[in-house]
N, C-alpha and C. Protein backbone atom coordinates (compact mmCIF):
# COMPACT_ATOMS: atom_id res chain seq x y z
N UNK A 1 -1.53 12.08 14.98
CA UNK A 1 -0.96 10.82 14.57
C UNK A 1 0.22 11.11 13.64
N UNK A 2 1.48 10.57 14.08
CA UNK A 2 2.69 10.29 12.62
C UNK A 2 2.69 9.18 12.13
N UNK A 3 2.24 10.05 10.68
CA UNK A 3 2.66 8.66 9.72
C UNK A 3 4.30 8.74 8.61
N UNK A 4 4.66 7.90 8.68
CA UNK A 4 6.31 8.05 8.08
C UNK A 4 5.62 6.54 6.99
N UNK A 5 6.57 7.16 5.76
CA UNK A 5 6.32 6.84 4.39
C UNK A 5 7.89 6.15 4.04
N UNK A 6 7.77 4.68 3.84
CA UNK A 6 9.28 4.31 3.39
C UNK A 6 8.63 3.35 2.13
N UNK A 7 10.01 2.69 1.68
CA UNK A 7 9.63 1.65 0.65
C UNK A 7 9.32 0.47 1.63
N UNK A 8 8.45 -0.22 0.87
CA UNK A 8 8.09 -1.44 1.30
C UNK A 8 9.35 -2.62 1.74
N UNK A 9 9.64 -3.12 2.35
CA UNK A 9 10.61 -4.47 2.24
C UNK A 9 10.19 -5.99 2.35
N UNK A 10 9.89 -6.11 1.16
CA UNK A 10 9.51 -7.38 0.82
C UNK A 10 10.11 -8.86 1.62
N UNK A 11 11.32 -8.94 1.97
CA UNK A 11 11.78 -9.74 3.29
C UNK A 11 11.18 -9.50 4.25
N UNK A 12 10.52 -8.71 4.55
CA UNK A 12 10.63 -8.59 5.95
C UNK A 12 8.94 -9.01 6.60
N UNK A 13 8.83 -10.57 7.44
CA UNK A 13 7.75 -10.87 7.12
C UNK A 13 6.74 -10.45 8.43
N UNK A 14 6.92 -9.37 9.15
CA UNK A 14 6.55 -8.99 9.53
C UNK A 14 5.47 -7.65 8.75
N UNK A 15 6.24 -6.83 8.01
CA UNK A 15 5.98 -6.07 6.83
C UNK A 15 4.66 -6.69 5.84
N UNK A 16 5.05 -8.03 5.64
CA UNK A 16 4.40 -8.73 4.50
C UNK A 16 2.62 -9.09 5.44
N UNK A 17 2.65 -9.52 6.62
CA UNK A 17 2.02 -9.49 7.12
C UNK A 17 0.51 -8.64 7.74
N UNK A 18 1.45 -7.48 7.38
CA UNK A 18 0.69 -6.00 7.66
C UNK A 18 0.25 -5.51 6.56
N UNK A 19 0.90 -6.08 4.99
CA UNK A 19 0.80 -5.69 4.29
C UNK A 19 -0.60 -6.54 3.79
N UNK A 20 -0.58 -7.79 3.90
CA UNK A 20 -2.02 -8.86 3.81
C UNK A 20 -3.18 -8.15 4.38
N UNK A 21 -2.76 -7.99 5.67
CA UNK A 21 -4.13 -7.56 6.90
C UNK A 21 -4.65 -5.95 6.12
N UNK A 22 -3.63 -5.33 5.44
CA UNK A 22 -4.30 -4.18 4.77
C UNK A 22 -4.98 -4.43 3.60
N UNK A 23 -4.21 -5.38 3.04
CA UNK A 23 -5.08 -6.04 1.54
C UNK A 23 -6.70 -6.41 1.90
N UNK A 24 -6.42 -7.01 3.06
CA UNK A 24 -7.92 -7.78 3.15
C UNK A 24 -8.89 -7.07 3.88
N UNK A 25 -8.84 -5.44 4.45
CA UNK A 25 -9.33 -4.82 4.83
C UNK A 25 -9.67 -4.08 3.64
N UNK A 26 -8.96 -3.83 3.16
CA UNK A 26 -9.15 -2.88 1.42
C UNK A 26 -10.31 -3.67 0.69
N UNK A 27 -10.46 -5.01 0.89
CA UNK A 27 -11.08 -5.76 -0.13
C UNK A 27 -12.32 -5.85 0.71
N UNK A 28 -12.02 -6.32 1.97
CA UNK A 28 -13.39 -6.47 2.39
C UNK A 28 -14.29 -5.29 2.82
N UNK A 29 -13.58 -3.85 2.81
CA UNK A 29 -14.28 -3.05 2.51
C UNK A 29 -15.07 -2.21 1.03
N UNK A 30 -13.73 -2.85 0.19
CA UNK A 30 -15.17 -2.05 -1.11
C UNK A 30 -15.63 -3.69 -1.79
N UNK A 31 -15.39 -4.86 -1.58
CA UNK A 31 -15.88 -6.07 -1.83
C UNK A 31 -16.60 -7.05 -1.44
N UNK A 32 -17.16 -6.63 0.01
CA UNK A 32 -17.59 -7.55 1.05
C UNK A 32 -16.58 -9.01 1.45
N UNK A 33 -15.78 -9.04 0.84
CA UNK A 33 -14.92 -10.09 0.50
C UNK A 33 -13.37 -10.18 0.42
N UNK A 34 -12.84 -11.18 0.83
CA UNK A 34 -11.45 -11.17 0.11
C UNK A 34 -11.12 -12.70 -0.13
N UNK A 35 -9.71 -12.53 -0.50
CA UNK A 35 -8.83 -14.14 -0.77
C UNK A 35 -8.13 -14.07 -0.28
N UNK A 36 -7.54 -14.81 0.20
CA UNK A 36 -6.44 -15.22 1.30
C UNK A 36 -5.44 -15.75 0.67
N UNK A 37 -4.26 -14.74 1.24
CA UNK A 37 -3.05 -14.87 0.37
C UNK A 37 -1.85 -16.00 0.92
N UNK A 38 -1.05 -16.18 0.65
CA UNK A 38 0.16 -16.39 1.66
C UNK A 38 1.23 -15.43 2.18
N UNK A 39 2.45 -15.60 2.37
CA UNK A 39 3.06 -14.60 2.26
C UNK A 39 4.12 -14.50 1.14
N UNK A 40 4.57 -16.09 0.70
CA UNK A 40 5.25 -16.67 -0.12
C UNK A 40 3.95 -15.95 -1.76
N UNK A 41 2.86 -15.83 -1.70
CA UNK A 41 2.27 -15.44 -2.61
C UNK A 41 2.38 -14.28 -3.24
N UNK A 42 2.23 -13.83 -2.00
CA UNK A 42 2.65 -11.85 -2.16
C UNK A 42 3.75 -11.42 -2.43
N UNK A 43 5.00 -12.06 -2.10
CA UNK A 43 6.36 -12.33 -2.82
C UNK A 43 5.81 -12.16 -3.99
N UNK A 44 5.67 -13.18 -4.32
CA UNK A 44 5.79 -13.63 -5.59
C UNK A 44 4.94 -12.25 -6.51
N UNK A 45 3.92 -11.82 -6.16
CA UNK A 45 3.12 -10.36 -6.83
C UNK A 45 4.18 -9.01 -6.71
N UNK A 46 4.77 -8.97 -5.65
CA UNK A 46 5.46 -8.07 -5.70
C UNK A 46 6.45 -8.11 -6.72
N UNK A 47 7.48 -9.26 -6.96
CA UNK A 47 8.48 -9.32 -8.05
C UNK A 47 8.35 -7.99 -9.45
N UNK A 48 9.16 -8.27 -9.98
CA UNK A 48 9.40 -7.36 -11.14
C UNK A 48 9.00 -8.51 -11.96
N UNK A 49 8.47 -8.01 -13.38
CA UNK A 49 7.80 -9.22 -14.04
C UNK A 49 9.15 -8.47 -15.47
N UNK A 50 9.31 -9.66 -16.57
CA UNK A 50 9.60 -8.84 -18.13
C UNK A 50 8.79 -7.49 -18.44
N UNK A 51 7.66 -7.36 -17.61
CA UNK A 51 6.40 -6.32 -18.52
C UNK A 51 6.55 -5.19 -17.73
N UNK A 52 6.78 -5.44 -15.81
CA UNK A 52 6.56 -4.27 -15.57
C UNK A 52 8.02 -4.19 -14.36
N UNK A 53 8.40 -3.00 -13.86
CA UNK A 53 9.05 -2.98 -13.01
C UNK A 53 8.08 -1.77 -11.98
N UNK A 54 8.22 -2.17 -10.18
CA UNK A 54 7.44 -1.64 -9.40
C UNK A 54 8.15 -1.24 -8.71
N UNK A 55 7.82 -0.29 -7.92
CA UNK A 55 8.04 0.93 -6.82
C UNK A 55 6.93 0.67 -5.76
N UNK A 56 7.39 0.11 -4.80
CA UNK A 56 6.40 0.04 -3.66
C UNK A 56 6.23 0.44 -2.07
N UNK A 57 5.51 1.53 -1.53
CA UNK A 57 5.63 2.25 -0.49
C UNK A 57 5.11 2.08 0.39
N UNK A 58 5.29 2.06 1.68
CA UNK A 58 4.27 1.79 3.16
C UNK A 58 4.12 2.88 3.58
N UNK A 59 2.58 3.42 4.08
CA UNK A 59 2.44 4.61 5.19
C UNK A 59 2.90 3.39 6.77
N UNK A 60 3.52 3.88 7.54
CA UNK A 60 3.10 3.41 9.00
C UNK A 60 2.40 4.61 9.99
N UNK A 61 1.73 4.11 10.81
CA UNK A 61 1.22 4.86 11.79
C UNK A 61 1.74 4.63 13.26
N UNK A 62 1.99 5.66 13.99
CA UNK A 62 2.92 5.36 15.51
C UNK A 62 1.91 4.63 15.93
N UNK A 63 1.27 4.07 16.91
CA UNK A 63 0.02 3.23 17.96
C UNK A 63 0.37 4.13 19.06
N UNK A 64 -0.87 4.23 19.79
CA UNK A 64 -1.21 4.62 21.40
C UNK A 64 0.00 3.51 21.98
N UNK A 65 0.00 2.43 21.40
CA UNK A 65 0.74 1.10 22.61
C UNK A 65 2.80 1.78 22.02
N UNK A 66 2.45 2.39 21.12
CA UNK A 66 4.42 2.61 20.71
C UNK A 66 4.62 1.68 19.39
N UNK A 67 4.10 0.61 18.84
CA UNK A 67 4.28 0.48 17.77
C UNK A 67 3.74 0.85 16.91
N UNK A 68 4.02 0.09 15.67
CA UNK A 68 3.61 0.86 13.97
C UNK A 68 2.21 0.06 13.81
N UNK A 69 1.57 0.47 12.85
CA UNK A 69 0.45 -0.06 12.20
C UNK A 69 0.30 0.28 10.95
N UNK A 70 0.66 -0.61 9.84
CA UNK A 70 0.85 -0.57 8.40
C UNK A 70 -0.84 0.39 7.71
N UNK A 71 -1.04 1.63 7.20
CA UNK A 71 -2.37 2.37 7.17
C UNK A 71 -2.53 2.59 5.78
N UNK A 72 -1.42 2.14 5.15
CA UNK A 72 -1.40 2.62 3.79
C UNK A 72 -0.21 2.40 2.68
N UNK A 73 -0.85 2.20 1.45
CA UNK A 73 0.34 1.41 0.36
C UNK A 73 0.23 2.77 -0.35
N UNK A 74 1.40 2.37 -1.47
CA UNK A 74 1.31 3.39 -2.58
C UNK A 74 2.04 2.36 -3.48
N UNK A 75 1.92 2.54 -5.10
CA UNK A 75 2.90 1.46 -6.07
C UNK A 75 3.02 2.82 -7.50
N UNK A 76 3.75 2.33 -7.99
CA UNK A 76 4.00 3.23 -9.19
C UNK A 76 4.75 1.88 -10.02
N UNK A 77 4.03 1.66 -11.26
CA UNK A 77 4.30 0.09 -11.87
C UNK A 77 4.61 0.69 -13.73
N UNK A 78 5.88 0.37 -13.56
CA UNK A 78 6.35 1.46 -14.91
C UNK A 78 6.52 0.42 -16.29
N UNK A 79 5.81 0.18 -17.33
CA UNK A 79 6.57 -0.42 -18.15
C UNK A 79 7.25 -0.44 -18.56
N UNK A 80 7.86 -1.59 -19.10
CA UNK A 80 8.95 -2.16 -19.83
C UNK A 80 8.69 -2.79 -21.29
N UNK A 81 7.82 -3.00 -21.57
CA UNK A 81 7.50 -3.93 -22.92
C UNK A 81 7.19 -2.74 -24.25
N UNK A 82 5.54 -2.02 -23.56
CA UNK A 82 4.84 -1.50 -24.34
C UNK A 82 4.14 -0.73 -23.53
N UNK A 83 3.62 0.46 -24.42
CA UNK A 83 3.07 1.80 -23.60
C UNK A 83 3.89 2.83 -23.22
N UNK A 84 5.05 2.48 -23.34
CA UNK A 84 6.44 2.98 -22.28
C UNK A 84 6.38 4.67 -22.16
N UNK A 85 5.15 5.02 -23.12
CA UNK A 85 5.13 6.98 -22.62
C UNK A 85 4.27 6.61 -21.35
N UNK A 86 3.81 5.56 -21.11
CA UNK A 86 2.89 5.71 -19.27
C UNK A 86 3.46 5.03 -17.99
N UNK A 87 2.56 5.07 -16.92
CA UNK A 87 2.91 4.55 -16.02
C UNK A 87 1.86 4.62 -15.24
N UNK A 88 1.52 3.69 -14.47
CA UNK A 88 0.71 3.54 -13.40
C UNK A 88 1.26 3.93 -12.27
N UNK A 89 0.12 4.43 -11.33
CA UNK A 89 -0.01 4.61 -10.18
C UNK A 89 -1.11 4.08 -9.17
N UNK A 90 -0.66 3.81 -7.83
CA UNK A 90 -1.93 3.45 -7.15
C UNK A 90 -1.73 3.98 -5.43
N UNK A 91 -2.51 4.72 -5.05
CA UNK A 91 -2.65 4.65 -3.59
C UNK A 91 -3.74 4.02 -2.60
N UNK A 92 -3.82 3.29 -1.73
CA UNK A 92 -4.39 2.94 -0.51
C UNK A 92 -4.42 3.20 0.71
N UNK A 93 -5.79 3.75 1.33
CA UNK A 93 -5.69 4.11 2.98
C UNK A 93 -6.43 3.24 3.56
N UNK A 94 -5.93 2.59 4.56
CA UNK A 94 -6.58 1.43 5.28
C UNK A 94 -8.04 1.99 5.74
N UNK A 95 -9.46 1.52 5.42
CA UNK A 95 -10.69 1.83 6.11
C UNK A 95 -11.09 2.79 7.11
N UNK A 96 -9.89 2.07 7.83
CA UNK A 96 -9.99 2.93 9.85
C UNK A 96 -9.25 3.97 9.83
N UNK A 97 -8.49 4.13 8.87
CA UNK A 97 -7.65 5.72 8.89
C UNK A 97 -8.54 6.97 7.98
N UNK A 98 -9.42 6.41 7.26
CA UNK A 98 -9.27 7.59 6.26
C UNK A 98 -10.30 8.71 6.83
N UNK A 99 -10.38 9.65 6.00
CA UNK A 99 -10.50 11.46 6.38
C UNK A 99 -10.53 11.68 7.80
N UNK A 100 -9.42 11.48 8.64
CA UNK A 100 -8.61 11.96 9.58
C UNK A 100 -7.79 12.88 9.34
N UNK A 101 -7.31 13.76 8.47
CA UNK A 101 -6.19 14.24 7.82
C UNK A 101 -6.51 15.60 9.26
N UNK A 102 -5.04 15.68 9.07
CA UNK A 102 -4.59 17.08 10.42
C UNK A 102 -5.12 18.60 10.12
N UNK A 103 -5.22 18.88 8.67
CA UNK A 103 -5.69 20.00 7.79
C UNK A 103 -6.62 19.98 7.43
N UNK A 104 -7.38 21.37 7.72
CA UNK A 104 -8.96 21.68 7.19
C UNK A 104 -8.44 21.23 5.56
N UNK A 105 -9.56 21.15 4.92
CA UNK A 105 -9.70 20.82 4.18
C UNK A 105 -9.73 22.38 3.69
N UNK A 106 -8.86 22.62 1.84
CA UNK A 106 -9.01 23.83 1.18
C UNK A 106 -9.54 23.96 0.05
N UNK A 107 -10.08 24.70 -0.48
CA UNK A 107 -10.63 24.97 -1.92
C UNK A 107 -9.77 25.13 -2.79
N UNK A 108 -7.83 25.11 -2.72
CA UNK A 108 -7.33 25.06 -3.47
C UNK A 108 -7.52 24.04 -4.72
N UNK A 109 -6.97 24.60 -5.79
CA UNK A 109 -7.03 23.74 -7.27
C UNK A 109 -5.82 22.96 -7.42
N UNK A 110 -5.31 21.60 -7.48
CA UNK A 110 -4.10 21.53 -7.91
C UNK A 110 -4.05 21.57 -9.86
């Protein structure tokens, strides 16, 4: 499987779409549950706030059929106010993708 890693594009509501259907797979797998967003909502979460400014990434995956399938987020959410020696990070692998990885697994240390 190729997966190619870009920034997210928040216009693009196709993107935003894929990006929900991963939210609510994420949730309803470690939550039994989710909430139902809009897309106009998720806009609005994505924005840059006064407090924080975000960095936001898509894994896609090629499909058997030739298109993509959104498998995975990444965010890095840096302050602006207070804290400013940190920064957050977050990664997500959609349910149905994960420990598939192409590489045995190593005993290396990072």
């Amino acid at each position: 499987m190729h997966v190619s890693i870009r920034p997210l594009d928040p216009s693009s509501d196709l993107e935003l779409d894929q990006y929900l259907a991963l939210e609510t797979a994420l949730d309803e797998h470690t939550y039994g549950g989710s909430q139902a967003l809009t897309r106009e909502q998720l806009r609005a979460q994505l924005v840059d706030s006064p407090y924080w400014r975000t960095q936001r990434w898509i894994a896609l995956a090629e499909t058997m059929e030739g298109g993509e399938s959104l498998v995975g987020r990444a965010a890095a959410f840096i302050p602006l106010q207070e804290n400013l020696e940190s920064i957050s990070v977050g990664v997500s692998v959609h349910p149905a993708f994960r420990g598939g990885g192409s590489r045995p697994h190593s005993s290396r240390r990072c």
